[in-house]
C-alpha atoms as a PDB file:
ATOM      1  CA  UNK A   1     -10.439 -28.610 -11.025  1.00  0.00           C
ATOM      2  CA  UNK A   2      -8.416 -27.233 -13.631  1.00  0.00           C
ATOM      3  CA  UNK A   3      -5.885 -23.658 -12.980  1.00  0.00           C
ATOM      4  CA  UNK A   4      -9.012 -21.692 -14.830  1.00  0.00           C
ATOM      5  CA  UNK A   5     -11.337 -22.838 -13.045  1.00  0.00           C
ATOM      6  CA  UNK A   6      -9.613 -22.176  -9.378  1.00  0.00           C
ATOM      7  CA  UNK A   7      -8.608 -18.582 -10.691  1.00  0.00           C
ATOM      8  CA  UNK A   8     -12.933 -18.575 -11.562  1.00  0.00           C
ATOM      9  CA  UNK A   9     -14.114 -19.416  -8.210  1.00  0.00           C
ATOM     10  CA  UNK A  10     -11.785 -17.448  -5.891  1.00  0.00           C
ATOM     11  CA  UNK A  11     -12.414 -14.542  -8.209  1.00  0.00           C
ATOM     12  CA  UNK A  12     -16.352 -14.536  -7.812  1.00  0.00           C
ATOM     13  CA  UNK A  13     -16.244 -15.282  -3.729  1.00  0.00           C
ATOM     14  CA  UNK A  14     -13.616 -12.100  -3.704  1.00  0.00           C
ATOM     15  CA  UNK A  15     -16.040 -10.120  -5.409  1.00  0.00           C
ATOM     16  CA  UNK A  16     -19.016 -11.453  -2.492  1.00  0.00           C
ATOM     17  CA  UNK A  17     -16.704  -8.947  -0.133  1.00  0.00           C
ATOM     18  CA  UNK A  18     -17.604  -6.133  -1.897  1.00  0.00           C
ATOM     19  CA  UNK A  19     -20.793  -4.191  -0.269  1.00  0.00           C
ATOM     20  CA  UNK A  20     -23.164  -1.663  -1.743  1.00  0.00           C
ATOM     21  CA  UNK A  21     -22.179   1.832  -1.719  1.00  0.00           C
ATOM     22  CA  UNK A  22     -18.227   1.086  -1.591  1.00  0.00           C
ATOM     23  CA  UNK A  23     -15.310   2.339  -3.597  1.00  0.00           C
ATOM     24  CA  UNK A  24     -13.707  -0.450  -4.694  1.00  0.00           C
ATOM     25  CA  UNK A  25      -9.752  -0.793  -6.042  1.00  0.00           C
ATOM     26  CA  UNK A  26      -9.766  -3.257  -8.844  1.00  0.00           C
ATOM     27  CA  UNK A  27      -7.052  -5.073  -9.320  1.00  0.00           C
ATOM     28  CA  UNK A  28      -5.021  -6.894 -12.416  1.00  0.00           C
ATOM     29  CA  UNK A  29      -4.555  -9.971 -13.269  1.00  0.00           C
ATOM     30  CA  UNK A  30      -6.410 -13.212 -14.577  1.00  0.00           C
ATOM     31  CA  UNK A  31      -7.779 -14.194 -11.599  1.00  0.00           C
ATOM     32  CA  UNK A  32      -9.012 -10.076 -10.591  1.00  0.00           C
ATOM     33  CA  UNK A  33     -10.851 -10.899 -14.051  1.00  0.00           C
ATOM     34  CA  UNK A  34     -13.508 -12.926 -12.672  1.00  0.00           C
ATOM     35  CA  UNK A  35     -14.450 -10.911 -10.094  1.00  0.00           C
ATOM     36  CA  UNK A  36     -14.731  -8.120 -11.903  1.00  0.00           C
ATOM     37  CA  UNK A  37     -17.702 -10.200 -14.270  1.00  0.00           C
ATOM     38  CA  UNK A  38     -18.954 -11.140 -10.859  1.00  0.00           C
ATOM     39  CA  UNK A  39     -19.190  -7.245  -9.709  1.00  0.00           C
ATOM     40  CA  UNK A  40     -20.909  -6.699 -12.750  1.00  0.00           C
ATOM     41  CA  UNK A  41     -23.470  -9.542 -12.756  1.00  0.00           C
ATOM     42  CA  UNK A  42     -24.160  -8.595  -8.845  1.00  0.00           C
ATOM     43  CA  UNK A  43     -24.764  -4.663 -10.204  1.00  0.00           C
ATOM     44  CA  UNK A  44     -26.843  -6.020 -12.627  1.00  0.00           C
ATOM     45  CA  UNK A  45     -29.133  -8.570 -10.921  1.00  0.00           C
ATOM     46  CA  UNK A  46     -29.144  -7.471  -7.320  1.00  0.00           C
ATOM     47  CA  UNK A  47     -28.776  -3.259  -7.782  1.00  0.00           C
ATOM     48  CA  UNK A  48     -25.296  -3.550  -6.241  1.00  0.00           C
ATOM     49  CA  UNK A  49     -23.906   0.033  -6.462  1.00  0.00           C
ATOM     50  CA  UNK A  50     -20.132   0.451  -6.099  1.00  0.00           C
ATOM     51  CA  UNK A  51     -17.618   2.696  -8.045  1.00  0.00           C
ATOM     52  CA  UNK A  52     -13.906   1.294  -8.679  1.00  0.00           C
ATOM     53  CA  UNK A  53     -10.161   2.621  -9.114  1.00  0.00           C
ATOM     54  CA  UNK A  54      -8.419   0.445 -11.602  1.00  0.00           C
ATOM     55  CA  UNK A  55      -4.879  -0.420 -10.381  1.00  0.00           C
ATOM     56  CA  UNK A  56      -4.073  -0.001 -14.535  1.00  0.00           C
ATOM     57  CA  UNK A  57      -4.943   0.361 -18.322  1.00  0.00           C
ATOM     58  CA  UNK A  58      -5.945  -3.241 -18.996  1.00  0.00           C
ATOM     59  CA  UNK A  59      -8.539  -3.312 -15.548  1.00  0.00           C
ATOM     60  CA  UNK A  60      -9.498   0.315 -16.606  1.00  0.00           C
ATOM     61  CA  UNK A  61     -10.728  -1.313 -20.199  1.00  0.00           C
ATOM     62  CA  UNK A  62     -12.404  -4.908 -19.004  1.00  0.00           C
ATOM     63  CA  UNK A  63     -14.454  -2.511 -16.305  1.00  0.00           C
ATOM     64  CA  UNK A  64     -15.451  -0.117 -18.732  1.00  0.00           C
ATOM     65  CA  UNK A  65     -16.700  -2.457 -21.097  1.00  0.00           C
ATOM     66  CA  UNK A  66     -18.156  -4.313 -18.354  1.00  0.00           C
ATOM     67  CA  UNK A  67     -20.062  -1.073 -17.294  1.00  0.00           C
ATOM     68  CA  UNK A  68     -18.694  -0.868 -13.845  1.00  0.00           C
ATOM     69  CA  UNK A  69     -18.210   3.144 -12.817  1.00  0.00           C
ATOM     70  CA  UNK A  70     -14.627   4.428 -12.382  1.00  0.00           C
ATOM     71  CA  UNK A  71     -13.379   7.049 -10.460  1.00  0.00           C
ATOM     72  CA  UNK A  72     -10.037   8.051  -9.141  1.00  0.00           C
ATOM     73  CA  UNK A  73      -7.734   8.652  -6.053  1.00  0.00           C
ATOM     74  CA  UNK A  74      -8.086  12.215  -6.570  1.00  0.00           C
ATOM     75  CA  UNK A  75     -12.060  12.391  -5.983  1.00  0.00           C
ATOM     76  CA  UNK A  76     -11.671   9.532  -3.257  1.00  0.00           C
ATOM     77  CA  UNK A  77      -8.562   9.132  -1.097  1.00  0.00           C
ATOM     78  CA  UNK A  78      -9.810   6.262   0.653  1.00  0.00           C
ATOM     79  CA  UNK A  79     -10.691   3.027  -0.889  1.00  0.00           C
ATOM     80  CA  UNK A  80     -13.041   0.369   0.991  1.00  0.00           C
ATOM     81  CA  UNK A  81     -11.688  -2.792  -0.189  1.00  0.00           C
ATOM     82  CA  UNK A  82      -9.309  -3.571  -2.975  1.00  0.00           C
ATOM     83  CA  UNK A  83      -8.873  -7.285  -4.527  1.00  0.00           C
ATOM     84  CA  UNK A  84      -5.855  -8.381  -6.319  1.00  0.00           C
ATOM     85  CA  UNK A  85      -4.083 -11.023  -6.904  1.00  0.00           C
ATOM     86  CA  UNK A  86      -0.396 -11.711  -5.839  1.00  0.00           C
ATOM     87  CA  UNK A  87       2.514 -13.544  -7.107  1.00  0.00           C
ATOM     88  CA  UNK A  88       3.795 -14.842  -3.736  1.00  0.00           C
ATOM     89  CA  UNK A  89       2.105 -14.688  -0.304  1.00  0.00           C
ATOM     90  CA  UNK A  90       3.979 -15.837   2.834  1.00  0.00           C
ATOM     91  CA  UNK A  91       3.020 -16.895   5.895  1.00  0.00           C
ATOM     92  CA  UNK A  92       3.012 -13.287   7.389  1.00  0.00           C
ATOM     93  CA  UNK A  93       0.466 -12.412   4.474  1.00  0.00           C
ATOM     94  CA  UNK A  94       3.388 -10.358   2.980  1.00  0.00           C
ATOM     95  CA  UNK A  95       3.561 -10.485  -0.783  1.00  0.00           C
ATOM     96  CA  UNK A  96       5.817 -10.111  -4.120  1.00  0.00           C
ATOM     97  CA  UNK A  97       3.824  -8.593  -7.019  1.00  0.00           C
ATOM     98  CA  UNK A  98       4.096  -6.779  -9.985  1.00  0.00           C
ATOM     99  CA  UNK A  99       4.930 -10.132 -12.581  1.00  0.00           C
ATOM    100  CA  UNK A 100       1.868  -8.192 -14.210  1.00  0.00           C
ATOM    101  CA  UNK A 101       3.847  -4.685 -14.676  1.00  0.00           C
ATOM    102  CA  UNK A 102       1.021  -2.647 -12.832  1.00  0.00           C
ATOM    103  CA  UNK A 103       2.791  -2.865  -9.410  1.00  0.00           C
ATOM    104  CA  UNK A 104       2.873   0.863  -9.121  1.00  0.00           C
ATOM    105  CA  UNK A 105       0.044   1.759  -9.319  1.00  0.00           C
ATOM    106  CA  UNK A 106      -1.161  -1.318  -7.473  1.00  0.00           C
ATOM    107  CA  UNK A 107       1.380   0.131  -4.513  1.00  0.00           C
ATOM    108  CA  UNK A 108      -0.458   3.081  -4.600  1.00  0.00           C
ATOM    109  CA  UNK A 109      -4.345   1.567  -4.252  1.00  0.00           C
ATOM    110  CA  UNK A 110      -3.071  -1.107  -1.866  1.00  0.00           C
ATOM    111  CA  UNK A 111      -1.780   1.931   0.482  1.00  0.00           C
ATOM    112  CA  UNK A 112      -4.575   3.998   0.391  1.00  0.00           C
ATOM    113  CA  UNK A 113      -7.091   0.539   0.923  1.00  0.00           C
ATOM    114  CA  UNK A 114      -9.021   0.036   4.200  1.00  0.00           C
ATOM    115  CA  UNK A 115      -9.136  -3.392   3.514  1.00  0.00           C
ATOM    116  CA  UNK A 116      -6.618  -5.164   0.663  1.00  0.00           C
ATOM    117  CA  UNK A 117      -8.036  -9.075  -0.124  1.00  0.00           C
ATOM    118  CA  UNK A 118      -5.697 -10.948  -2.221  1.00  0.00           C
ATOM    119  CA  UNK A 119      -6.818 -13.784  -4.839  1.00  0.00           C
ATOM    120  CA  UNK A 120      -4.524 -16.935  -5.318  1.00  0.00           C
ATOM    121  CA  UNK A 121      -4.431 -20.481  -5.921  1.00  0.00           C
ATOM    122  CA  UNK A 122      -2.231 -22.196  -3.165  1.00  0.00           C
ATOM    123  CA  UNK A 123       0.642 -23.317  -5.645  1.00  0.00           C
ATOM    124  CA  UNK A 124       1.206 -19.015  -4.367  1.00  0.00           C
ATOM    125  CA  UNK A 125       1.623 -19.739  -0.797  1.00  0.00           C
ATOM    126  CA  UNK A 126       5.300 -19.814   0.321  1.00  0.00           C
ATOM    127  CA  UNK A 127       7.241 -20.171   3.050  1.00  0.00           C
ATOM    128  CA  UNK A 128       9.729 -17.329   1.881  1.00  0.00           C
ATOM    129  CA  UNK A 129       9.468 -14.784  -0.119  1.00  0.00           C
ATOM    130  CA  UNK A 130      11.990 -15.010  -3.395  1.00  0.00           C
ATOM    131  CA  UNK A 131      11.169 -18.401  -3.539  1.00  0.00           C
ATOM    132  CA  UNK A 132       8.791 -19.155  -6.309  1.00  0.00           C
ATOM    133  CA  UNK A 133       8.702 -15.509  -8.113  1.00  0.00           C
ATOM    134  CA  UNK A 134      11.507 -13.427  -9.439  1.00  0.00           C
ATOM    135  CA  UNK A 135      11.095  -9.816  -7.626  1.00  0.00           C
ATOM    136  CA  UNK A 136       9.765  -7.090 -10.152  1.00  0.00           C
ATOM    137  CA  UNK A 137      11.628  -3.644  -9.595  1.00  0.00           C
ATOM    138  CA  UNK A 138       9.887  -0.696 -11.546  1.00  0.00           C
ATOM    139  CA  UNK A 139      12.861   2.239 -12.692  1.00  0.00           C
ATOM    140  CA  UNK A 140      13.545   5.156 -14.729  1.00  0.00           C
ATOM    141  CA  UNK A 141      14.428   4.518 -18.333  1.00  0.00           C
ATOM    142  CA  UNK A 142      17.032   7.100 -17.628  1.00  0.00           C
ATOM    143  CA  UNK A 143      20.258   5.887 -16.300  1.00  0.00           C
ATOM    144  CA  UNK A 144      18.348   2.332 -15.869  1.00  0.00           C
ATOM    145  CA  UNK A 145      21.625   0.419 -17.094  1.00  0.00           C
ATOM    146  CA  UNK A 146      23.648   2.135 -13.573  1.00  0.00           C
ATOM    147  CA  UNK A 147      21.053  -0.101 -11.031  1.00  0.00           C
ATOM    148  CA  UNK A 148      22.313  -3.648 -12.524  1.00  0.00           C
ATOM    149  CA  UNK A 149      25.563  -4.090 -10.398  1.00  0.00           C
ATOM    150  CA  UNK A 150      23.907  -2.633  -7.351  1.00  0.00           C
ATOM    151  CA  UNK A 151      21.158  -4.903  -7.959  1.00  0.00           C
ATOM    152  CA  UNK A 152      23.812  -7.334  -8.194  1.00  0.00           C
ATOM    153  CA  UNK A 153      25.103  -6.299  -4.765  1.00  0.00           C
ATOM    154  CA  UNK A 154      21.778  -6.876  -2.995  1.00  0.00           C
ATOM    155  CA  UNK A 155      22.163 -10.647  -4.112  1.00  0.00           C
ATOM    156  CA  UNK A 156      20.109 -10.943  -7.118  1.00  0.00           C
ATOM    157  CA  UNK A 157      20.464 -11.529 -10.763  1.00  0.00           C
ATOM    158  CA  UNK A 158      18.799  -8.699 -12.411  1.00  0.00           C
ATOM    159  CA  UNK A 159      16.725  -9.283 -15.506  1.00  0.00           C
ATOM    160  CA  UNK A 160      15.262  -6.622 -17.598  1.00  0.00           C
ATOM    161  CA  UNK A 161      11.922  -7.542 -18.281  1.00  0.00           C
ATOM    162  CA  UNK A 162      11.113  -7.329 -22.437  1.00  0.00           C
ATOM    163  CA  UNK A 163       8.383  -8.638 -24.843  1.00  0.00           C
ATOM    164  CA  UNK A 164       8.122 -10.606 -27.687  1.00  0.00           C
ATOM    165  CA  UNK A 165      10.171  -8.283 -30.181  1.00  0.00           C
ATOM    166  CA  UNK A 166      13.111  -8.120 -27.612  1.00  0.00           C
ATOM    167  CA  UNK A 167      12.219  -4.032 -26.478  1.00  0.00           C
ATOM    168  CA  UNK A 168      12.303  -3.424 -22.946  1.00  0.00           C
ATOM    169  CA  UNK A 169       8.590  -3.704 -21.539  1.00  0.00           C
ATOM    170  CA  UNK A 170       7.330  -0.666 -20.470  1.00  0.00           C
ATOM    171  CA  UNK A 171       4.619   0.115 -17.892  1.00  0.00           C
ATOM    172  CA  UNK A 172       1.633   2.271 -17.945  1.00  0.00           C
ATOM    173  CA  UNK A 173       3.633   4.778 -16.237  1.00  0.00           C
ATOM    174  CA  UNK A 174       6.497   4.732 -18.813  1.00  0.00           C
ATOM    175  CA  UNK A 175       8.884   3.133 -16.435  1.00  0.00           C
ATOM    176  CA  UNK A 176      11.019  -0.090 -17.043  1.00  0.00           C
ATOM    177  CA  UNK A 177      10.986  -3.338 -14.861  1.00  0.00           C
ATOM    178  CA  UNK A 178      13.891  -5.502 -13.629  1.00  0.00           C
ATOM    179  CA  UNK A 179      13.087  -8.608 -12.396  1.00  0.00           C
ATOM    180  CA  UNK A 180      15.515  -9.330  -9.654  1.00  0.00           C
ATOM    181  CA  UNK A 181      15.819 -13.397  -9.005  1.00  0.00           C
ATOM    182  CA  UNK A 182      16.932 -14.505  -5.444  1.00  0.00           C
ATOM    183  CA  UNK A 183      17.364 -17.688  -3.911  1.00  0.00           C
ATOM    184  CA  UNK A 184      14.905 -16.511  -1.376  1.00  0.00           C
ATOM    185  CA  UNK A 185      14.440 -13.379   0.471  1.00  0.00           C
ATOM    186  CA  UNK A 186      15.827 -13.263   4.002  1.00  0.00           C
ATOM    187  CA  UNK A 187      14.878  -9.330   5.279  1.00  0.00           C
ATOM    188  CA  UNK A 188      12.316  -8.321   3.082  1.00  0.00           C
ATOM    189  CA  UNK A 189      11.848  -4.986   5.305  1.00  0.00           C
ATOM    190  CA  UNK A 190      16.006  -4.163   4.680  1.00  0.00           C
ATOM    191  CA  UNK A 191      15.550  -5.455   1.173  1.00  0.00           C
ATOM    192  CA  UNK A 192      12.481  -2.855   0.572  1.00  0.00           C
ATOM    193  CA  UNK A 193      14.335  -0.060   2.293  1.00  0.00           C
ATOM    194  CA  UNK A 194      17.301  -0.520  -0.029  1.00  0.00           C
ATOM    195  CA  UNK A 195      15.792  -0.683  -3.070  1.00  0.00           C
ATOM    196  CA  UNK A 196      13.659   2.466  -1.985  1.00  0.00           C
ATOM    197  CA  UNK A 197      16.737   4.507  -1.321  1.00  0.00           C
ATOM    198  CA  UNK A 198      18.409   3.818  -4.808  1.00  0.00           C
ATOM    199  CA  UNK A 199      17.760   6.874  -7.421  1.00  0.00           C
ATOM    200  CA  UNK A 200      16.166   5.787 -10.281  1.00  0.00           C
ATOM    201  CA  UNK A 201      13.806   3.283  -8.650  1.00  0.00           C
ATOM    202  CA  UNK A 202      10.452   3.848  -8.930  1.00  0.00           C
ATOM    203  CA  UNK A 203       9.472   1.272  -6.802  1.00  0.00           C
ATOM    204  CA  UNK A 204       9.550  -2.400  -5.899  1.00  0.00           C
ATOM    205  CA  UNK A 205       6.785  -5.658  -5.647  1.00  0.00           C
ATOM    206  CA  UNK A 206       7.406  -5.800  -2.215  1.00  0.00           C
ATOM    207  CA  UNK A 207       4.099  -5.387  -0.306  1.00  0.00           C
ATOM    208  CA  UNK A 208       4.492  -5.508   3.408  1.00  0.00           C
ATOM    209  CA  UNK A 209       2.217  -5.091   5.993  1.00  0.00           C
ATOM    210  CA  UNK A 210      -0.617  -4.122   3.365  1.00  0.00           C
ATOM    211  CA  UNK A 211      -3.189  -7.422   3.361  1.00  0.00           C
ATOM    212  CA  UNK A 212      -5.697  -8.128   5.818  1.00  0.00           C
ATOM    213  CA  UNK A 213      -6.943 -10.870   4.157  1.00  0.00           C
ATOM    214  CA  UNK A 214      -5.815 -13.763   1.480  1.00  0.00           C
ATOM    215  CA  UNK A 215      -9.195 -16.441  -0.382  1.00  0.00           C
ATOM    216  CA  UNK A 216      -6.607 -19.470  -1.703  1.00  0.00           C
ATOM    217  CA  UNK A 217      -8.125 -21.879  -3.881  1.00  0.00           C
ATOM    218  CA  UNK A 218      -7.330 -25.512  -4.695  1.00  0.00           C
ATOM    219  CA  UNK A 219      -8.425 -28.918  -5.139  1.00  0.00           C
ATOM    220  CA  UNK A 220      -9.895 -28.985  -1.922  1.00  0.00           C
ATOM    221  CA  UNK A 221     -11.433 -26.033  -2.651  1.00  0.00           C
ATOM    222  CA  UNK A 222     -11.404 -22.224  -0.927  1.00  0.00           C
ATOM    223  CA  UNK A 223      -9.671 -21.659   1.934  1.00  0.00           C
ATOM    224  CA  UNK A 224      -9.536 -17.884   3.678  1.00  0.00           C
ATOM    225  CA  UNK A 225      -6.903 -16.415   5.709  1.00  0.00           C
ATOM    226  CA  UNK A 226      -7.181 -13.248   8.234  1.00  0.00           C
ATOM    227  CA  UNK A 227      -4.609 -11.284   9.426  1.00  0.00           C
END
């Protein structure tokens, strides 16, 4: 099978998690995408009745046009079951995301989630964290320039994340991203606490502690992990 067609298939069995009646976080991503057409082909051939927080502008869109209700955190504090994809997932079922820019607001879903599932194909699964994926950092435009040497400190080499015209990329929240690169990430707990302390940071990709459960897909086809 070819990359598209892994992200199809662990997409759609994500989206066989989701039960009638729940509030569902939806996630970003290319892989998220697929179960979000499989939540809407369930709603519209088996009645399945679910309302969804979109983790940012770009999920927010696909589900609207895909006719899937949307809510917010506001109107319900607790979220059933989230799906999202990751950019790194270690042994521990700890993760890096945010190479997407929504890792806010994904933070923010993921916390509030009884349940978090996380989509990937198994060229995602690490041994260390750092290793594969540079670690996305959201900050304040204001003053962002004074984080680079301390970044520097913590061992990376910072990279301010920018499109194709050469602007800094900002996210739906109007915040920059640095993307810290590491050899590999030895404390990830320290690591999160530091970058948490520093004024000006937003917040980090680091999710800890936050996944109970992780569908991998490759050649030899779908493999699930429990915490």
């Amino acid at each position: 099978m070819n990359q598209e067609e892994l992200k199809r298939i662990t997409g759609e069995r994500a989206a066989h998690f989701v039960e009638d009646g729940m509030v569902v976080g939806l996630g970003t991503g290319s892989t998220v995408y697929y179960t979000l057409l499989e939540l809407a082909r369930r709603m519209e051939n088996e009645g399945l009745k679910i309302i969804g927080i979109p983790t940012s502008k770009a999920t927010e869109s696909i589900a609207q046009k895909l006719g899937i209700p949307l809510t917010n955190l506001d109107e319900h504090s607790v979220i059933d079951l989230t799906i999202d994809g990751a950019d790194e997932v270690d042994p521990a079922l700890n993760l890096i995301k945010g190479l997407g820019g929504a890792l806010l607001r994904e933070k923010i879903v993921a916390k509030n989630s009884v349940e978090e599932i996380i989509v990937v194909d198994e060229g995602k699964m690490v041994k260390k964290l750092g290793t594969r994926s540079p670690l996305p950092v959201e900050v304040s435009c204001f003053g962002h320039l004074t984080l680079v040497d301390i970044f520097k400190e913590l061992g990376s080499r910072p990279v301010l994340r920018k499109i194709d015209n050469g602007t800094p990329f900002v996210t739906d929240s109007g915040n920059y991203v640095y993307d810290l690169h590491f050899e590999s990430i030895d404390d990830s707990a320290w690591l999160e606490r530091e970058l948490n302390n520093l004024p000006g940071v937003v917040e980090n990709g680091l999710f800890l502690g936050m996944t109970t459960r992780v569908i991998v897909a490759g050649n030899d086809g779908i493999k699930i992990i429990d915490k």
